[in-house]
PDB file of N, CA and C in Angstrom:
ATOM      1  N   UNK A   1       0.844  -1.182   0.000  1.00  0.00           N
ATOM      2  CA  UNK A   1       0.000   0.000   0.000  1.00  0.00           C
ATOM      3  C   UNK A   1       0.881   1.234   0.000  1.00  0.00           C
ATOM      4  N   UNK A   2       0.822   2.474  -0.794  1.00  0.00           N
ATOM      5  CA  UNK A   2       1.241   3.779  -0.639  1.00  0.00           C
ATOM      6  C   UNK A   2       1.192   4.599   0.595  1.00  0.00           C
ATOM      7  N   UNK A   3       2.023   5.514   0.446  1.00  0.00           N
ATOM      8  CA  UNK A   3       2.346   6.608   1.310  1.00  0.00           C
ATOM      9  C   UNK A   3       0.721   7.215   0.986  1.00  0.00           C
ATOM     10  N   UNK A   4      -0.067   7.851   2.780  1.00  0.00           N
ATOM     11  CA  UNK A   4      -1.116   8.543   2.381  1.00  0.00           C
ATOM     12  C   UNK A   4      -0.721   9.761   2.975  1.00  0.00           C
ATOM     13  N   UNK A   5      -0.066  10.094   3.027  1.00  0.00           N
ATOM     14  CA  UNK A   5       0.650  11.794   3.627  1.00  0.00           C
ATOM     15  C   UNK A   5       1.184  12.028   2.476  1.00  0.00           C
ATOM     16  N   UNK A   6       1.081  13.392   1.943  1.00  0.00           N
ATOM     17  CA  UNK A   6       1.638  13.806   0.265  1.00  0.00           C
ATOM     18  C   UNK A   6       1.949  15.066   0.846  1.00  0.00           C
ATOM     19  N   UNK A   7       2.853  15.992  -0.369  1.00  0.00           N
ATOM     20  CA  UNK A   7       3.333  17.032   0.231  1.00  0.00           C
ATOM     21  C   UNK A   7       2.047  18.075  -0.004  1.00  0.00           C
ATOM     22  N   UNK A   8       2.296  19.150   1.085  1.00  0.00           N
ATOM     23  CA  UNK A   8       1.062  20.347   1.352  1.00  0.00           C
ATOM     24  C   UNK A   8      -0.274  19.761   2.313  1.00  0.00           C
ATOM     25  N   UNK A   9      -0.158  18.483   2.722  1.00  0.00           N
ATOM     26  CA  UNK A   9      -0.965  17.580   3.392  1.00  0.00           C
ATOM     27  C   UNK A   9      -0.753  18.547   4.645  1.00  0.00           C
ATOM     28  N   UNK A  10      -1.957  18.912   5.508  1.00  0.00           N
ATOM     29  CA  UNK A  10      -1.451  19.352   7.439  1.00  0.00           C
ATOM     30  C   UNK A  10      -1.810  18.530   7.718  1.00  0.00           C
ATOM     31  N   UNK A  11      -0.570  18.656   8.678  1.00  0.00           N
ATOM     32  CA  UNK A  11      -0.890  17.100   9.513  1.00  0.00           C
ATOM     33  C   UNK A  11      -0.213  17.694  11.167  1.00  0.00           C
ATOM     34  N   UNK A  12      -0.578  16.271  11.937  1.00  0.00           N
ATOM     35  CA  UNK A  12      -0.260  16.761  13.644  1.00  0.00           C
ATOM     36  C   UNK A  12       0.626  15.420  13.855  1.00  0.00           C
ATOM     37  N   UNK A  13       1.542  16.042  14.767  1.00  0.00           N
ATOM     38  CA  UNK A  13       2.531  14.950  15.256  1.00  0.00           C
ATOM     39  C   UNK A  13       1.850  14.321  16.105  1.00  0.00           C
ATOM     40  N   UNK A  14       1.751  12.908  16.627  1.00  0.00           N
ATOM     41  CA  UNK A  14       1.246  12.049  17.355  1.00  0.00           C
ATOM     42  C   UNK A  14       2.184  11.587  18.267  1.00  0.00           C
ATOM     43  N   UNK A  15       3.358  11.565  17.968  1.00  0.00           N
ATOM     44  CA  UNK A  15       4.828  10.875  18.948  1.00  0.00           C
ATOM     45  C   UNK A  15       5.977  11.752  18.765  1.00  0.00           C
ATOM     46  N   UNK A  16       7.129  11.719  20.110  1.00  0.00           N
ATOM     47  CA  UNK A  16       8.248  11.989  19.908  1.00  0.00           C
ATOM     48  C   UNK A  16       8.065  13.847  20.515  1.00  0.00           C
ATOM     49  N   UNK A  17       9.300  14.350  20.833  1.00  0.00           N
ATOM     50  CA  UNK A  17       9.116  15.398  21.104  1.00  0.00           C
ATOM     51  C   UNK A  17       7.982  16.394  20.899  1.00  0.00           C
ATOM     52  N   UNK A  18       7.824  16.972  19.729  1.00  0.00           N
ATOM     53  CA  UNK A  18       6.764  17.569  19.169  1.00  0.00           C
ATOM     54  C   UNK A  18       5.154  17.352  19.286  1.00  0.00           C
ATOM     55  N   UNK A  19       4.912  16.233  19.788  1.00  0.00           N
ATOM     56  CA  UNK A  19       3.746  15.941  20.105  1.00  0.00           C
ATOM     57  C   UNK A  19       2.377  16.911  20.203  1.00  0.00           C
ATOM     58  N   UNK A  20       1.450  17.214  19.104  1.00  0.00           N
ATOM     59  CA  UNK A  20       0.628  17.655  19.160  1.00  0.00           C
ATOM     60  C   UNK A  20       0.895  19.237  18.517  1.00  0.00           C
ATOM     61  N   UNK A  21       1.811  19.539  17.868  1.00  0.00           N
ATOM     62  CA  UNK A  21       2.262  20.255  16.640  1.00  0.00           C
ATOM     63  C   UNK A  21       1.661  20.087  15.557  1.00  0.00           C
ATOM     64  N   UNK A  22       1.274  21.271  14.934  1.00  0.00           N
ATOM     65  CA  UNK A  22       0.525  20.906  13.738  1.00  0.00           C
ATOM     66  C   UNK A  22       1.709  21.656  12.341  1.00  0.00           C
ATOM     67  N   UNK A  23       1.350  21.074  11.440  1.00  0.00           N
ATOM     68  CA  UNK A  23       2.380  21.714  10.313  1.00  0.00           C
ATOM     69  C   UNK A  23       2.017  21.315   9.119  1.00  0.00           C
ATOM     70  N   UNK A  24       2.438  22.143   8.040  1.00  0.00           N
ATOM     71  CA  UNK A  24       2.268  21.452   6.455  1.00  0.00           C
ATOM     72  C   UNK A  24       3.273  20.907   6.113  1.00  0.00           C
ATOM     73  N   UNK A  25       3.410  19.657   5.163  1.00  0.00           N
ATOM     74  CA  UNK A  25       4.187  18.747   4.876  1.00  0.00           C
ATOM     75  C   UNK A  25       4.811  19.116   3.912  1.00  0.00           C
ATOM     76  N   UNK A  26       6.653  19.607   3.839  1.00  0.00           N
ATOM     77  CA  UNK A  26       7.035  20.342   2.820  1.00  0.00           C
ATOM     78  C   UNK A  26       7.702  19.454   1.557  1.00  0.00           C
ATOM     79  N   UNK A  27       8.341  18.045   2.208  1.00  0.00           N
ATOM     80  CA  UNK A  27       8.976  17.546   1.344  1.00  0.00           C
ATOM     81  C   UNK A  27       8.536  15.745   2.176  1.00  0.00           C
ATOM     82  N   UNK A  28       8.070  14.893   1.002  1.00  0.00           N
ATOM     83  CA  UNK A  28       8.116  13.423   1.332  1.00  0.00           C
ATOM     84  C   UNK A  28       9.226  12.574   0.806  1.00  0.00           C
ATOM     85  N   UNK A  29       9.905  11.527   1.645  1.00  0.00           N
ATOM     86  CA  UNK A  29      11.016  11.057   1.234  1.00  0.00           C
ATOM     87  C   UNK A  29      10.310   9.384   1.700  1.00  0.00           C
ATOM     88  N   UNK A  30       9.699   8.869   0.598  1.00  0.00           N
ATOM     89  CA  UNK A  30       8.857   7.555   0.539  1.00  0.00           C
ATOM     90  C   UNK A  30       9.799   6.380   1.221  1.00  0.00           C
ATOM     91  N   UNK A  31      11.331   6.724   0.534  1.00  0.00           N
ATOM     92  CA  UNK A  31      12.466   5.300   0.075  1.00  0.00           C
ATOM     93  C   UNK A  31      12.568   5.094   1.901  1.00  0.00           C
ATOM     94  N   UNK A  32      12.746   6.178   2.723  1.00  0.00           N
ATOM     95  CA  UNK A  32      13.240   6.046   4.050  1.00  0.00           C
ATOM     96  C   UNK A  32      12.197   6.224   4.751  1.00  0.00           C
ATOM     97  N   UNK A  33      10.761   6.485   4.331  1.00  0.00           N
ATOM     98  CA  UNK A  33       9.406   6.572   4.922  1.00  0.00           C
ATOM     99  C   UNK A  33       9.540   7.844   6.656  1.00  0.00           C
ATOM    100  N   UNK A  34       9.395   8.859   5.486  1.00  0.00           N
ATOM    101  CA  UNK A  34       9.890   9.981   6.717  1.00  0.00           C
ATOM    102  C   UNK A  34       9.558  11.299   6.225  1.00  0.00           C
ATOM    103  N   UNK A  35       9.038  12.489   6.797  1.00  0.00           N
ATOM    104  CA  UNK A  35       8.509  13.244   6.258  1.00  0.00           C
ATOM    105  C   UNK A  35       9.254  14.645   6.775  1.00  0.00           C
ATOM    106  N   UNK A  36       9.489  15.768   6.177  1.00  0.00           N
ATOM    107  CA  UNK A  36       9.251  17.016   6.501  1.00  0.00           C
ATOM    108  C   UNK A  36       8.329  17.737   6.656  1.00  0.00           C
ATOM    109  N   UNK A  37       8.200  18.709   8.012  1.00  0.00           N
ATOM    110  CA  UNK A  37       6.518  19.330   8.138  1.00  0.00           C
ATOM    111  C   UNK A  37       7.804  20.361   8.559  1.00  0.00           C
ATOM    112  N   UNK A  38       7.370  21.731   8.210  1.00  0.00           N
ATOM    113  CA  UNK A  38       7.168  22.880   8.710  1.00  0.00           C
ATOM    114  C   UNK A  38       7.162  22.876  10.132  1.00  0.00           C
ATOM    115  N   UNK A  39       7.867  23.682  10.690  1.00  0.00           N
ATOM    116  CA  UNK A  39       7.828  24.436  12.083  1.00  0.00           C
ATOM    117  C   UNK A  39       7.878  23.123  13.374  1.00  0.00           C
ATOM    118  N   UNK A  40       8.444  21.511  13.253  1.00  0.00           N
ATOM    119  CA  UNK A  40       8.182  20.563  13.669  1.00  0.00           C
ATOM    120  C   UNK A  40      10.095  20.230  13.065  1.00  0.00           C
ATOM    121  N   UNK A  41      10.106  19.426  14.849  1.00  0.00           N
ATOM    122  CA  UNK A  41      11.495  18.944  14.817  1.00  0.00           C
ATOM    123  C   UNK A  41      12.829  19.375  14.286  1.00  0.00           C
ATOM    124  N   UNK A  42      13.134  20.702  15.151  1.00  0.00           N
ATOM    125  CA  UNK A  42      14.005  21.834  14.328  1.00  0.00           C
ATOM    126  C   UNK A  42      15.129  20.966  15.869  1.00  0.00           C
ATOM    127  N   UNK A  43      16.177  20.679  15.178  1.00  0.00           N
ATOM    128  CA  UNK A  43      17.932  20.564  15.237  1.00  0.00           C
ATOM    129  C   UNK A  43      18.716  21.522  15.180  1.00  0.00           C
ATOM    130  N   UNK A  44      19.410  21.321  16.309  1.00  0.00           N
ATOM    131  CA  UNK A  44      21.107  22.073  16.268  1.00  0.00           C
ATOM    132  C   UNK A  44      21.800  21.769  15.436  1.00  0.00           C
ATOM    133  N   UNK A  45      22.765  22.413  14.747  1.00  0.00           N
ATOM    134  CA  UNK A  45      23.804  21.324  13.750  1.00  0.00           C
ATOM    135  C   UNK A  45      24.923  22.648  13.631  1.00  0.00           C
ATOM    136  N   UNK A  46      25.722  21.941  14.269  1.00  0.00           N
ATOM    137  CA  UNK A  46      27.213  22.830  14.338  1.00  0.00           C
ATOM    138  C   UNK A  46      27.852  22.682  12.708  1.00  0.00           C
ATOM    139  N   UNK A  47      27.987  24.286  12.329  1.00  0.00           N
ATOM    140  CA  UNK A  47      28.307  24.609  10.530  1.00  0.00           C
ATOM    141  C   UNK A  47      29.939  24.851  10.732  1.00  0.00           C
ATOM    142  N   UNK A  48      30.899  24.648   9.410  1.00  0.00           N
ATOM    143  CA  UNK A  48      31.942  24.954   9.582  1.00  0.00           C
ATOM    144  C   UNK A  48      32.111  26.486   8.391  1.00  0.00           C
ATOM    145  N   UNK A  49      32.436  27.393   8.292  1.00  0.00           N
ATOM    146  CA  UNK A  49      32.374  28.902   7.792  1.00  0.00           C
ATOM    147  C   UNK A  49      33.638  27.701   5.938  1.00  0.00           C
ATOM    148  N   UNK A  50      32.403  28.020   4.939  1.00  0.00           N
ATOM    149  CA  UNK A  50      32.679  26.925   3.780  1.00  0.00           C
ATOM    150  C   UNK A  50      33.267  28.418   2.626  1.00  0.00           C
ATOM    151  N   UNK A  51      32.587  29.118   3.009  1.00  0.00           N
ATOM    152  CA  UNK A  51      32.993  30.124   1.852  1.00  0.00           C
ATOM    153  C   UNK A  51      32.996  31.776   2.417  1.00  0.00           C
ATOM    154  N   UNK A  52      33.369  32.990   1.712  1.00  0.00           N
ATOM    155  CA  UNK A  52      33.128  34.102   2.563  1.00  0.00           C
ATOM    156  C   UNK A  52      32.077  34.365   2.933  1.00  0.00           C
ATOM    157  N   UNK A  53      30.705  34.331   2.148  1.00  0.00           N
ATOM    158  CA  UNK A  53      29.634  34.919   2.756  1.00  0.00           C
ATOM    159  C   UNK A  53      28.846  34.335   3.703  1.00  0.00           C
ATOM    160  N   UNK A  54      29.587  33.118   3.982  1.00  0.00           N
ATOM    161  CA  UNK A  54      28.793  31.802   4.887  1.00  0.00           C
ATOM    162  C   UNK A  54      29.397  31.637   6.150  1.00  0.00           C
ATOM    163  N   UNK A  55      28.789  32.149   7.713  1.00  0.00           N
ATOM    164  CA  UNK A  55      29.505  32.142   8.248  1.00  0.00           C
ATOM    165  C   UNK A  55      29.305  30.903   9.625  1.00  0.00           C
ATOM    166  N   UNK A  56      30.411  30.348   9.874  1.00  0.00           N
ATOM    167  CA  UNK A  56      30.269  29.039  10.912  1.00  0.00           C
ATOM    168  C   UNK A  56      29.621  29.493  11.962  1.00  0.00           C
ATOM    169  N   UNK A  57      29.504  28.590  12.952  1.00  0.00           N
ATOM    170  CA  UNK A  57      27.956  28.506  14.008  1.00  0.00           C
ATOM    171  C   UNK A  57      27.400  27.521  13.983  1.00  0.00           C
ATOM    172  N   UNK A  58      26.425  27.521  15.013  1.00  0.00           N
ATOM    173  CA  UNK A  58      25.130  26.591  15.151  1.00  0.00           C
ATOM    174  C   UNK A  58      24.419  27.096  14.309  1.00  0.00           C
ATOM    175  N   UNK A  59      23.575  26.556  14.138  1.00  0.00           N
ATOM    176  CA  UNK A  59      22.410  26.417  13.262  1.00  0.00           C
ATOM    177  C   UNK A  59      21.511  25.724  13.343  1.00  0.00           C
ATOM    178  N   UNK A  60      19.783  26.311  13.545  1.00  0.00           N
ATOM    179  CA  UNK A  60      18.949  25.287  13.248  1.00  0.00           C
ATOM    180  C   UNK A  60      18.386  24.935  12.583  1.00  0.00           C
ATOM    181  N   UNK A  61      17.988  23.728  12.596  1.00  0.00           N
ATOM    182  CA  UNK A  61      17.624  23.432  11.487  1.00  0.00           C
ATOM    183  C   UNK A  61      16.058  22.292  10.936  1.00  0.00           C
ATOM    184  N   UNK A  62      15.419  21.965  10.425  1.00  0.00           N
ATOM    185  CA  UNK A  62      14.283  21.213  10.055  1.00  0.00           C
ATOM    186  C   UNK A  62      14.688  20.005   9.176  1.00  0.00           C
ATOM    187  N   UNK A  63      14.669  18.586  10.585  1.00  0.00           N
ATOM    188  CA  UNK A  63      15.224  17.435  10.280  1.00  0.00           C
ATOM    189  C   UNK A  63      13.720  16.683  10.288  1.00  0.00           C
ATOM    190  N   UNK A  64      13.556  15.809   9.048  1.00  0.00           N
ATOM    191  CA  UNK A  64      12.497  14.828   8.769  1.00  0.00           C
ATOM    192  C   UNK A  64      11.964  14.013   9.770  1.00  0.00           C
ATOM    193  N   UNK A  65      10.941  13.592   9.977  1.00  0.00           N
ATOM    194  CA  UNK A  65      10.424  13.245  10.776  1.00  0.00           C
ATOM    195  C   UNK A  65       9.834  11.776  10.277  1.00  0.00           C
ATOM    196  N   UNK A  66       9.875  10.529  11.430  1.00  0.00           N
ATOM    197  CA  UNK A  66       9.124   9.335  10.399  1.00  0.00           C
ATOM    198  C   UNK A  66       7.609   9.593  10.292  1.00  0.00           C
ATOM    199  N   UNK A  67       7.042   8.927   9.362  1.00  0.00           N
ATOM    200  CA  UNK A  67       6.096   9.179   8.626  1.00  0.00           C
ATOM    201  C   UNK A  67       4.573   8.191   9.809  1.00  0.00           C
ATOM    202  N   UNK A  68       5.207   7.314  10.621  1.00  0.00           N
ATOM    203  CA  UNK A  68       3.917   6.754  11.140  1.00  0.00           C
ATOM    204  C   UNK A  68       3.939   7.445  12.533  1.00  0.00           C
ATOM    205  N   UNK A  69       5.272   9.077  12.763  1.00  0.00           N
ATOM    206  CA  UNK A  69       5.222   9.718  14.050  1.00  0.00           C
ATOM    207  C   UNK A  69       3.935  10.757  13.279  1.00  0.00           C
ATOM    208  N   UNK A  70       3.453  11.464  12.523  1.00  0.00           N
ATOM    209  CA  UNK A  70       2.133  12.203  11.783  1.00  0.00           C
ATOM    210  C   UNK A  70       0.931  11.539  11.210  1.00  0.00           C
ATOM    211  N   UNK A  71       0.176  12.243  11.826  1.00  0.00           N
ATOM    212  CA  UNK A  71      -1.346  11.571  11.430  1.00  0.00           C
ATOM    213  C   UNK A  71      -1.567  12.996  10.286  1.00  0.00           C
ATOM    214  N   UNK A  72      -2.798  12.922   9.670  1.00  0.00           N
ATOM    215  CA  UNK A  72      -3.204  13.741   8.499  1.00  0.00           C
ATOM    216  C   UNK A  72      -4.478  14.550   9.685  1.00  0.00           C
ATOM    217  N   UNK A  73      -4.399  16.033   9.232  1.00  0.00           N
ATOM    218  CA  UNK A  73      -5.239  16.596  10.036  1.00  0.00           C
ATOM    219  C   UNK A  73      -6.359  17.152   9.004  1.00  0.00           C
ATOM    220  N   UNK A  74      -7.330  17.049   9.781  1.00  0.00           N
ATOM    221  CA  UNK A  74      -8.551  17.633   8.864  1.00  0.00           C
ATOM    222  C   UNK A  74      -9.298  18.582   9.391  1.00  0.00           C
ATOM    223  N   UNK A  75      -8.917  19.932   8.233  1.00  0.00           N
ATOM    224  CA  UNK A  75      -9.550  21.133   8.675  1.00  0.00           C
ATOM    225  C   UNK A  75     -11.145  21.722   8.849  1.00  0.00           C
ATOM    226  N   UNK A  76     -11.768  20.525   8.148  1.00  0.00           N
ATOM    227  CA  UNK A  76     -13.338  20.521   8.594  1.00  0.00           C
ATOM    228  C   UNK A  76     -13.669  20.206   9.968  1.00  0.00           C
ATOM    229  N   UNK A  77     -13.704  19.078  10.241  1.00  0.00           N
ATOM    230  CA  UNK A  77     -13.651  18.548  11.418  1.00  0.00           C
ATOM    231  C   UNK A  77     -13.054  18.824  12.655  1.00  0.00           C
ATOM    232  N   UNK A  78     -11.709  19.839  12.595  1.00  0.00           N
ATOM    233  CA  UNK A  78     -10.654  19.612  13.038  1.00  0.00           C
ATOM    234  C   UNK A  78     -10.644  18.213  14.324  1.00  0.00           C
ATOM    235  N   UNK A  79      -9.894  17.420  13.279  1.00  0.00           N
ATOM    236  CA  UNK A  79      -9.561  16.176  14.373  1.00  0.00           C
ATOM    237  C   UNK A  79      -8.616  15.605  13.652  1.00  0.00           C
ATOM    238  N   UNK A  80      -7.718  14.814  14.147  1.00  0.00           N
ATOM    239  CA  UNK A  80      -6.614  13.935  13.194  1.00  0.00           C
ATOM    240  C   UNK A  80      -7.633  12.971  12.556  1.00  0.00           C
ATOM    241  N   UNK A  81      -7.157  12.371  11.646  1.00  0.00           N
ATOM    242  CA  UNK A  81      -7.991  11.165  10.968  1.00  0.00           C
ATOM    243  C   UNK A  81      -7.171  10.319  10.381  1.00  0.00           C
ATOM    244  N   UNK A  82      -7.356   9.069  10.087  1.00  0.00           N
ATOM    245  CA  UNK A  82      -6.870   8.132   9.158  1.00  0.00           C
ATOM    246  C   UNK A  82      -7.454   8.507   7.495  1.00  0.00           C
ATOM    247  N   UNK A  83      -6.295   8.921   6.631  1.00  0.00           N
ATOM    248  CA  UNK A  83      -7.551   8.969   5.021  1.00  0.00           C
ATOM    249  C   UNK A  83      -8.145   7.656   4.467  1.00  0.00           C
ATOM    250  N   UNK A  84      -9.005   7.441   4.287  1.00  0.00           N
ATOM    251  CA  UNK A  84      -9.605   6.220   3.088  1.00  0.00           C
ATOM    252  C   UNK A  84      -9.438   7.317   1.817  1.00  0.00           C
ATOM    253  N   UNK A  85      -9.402   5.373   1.060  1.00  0.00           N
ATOM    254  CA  UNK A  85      -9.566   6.461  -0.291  1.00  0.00           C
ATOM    255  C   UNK A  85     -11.032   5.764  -0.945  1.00  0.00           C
ATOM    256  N   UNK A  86     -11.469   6.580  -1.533  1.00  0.00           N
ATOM    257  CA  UNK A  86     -12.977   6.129  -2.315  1.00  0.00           C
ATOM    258  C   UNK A  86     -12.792   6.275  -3.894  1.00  0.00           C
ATOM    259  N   UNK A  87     -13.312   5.548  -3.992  1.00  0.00           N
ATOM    260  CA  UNK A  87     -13.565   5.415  -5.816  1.00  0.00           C
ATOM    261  C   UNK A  87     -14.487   6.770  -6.400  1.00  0.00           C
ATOM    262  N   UNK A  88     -14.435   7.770  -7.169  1.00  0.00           N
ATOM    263  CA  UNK A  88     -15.464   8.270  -7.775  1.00  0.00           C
ATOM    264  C   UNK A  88     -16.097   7.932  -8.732  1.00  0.00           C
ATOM    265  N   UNK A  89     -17.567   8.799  -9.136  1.00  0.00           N
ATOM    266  CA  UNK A  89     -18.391   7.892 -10.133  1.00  0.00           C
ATOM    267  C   UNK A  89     -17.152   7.737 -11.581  1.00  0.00           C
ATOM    268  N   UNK A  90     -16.493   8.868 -11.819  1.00  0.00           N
ATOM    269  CA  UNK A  90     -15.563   9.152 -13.276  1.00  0.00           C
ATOM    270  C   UNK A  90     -14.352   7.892 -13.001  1.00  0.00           C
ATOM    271  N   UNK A  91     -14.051   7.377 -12.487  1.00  0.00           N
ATOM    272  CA  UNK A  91     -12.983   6.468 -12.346  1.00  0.00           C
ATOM    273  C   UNK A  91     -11.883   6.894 -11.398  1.00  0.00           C
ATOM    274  N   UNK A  92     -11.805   8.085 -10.883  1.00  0.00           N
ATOM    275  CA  UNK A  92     -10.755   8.692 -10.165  1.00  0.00           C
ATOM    276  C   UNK A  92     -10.745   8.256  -8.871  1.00  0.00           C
ATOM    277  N   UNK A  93      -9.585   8.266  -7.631  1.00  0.00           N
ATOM    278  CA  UNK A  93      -9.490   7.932  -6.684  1.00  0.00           C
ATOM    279  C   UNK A  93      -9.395   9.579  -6.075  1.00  0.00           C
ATOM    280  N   UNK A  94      -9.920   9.392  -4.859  1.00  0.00           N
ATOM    281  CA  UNK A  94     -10.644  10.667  -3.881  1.00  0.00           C
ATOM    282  C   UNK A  94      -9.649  10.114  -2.461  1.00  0.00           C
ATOM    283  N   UNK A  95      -8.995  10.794  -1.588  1.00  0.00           N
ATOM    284  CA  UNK A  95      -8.707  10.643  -0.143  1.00  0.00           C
ATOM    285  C   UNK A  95      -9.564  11.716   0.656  1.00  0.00           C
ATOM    286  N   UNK A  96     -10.584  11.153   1.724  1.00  0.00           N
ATOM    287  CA  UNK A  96     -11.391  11.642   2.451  1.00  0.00           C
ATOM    288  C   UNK A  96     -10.842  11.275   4.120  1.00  0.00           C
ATOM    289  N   UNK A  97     -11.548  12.155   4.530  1.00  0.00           N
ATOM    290  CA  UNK A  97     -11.615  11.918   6.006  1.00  0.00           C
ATOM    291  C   UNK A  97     -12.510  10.945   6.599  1.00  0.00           C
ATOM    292  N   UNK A  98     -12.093  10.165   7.426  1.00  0.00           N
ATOM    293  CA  UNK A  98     -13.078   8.973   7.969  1.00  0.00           C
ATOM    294  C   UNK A  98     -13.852   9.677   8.658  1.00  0.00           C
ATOM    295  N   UNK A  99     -13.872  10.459   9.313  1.00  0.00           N
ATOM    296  CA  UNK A  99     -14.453  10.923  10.598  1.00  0.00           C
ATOM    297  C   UNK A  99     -15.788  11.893  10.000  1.00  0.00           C
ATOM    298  N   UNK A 100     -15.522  12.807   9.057  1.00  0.00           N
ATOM    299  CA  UNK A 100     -16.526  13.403   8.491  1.00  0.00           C
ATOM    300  C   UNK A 100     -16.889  13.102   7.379  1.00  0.00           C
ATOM    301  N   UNK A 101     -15.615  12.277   6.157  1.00  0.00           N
ATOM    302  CA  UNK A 101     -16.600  12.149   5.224  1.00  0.00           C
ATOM    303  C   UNK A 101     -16.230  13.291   4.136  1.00  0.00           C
ATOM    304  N   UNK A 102     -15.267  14.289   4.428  1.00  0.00           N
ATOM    305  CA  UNK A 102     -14.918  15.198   3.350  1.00  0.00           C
ATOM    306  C   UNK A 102     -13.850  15.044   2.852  1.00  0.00           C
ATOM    307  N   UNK A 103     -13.740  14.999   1.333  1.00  0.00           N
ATOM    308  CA  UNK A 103     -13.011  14.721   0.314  1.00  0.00           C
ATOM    309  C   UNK A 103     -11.718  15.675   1.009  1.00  0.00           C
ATOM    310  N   UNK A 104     -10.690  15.257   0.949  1.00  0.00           N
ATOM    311  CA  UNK A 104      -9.475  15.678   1.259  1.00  0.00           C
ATOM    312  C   UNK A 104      -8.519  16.552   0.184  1.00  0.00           C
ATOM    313  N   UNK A 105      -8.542  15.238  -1.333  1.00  0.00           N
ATOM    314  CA  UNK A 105      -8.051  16.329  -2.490  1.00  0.00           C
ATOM    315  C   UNK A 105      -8.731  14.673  -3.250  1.00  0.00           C
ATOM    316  N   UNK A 106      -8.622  15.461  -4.622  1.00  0.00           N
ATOM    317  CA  UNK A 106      -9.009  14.140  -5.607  1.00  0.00           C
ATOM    318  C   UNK A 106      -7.488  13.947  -6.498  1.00  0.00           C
ATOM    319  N   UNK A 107      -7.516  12.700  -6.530  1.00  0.00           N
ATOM    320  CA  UNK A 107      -6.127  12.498  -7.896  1.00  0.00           C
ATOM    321  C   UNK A 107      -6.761  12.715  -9.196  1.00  0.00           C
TER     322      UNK A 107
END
């Protein structure tokens, strides 16, 4: 079965530091099943000064997060949800919210 978190998806952290953070999903990385969200799980990372205009320091930074620590949030309802996906009458596949029932985005 596929990844159901896609990028621009909001979603809320469920585990791990961040817990109960909400964010949009900026970048999906399927192969290592792990996600980037916005404003969620920001890192220290000591820089070494690489060129003139770049200068060494800490730095923080927005490190990926695994993908079964975010649930998909739904802005109707507001509640986390699991997506189903439904068939439409045209042949297309739809991801909805279980909980209410509203189409999420259509493929």
């Amino acid at each position: 079965m596929g990844c159901l978190i896609r990028k621009n998806d909001f979603v809320v952290v469920i585990k791990g530091k961040d817990v109960g953070k909400k964010g949009r999903v900026i970048r999906v990385f399927p192969d290592e099943k792990r996600v980037l969200v916005e404003g969620v799980n920001f890192v220290k990372k000591a820089t070494r000064p690489k060129k003139l205009d770049r200068q060494g320091g800490i730095v923080t930074m927005e490190k990926p997060i695994s993908i079964s620590n975010v649930q998909l949030f739904c802005m109707k309802c507001s509640k986390r949800t699991r997506p189903g996906i439904r068939i439409m009458d045209d042949g297309s596949k739809a991801r909805y919210c279980k909980k209410c029932g509203e189409l999420v985005e259509v493929k």
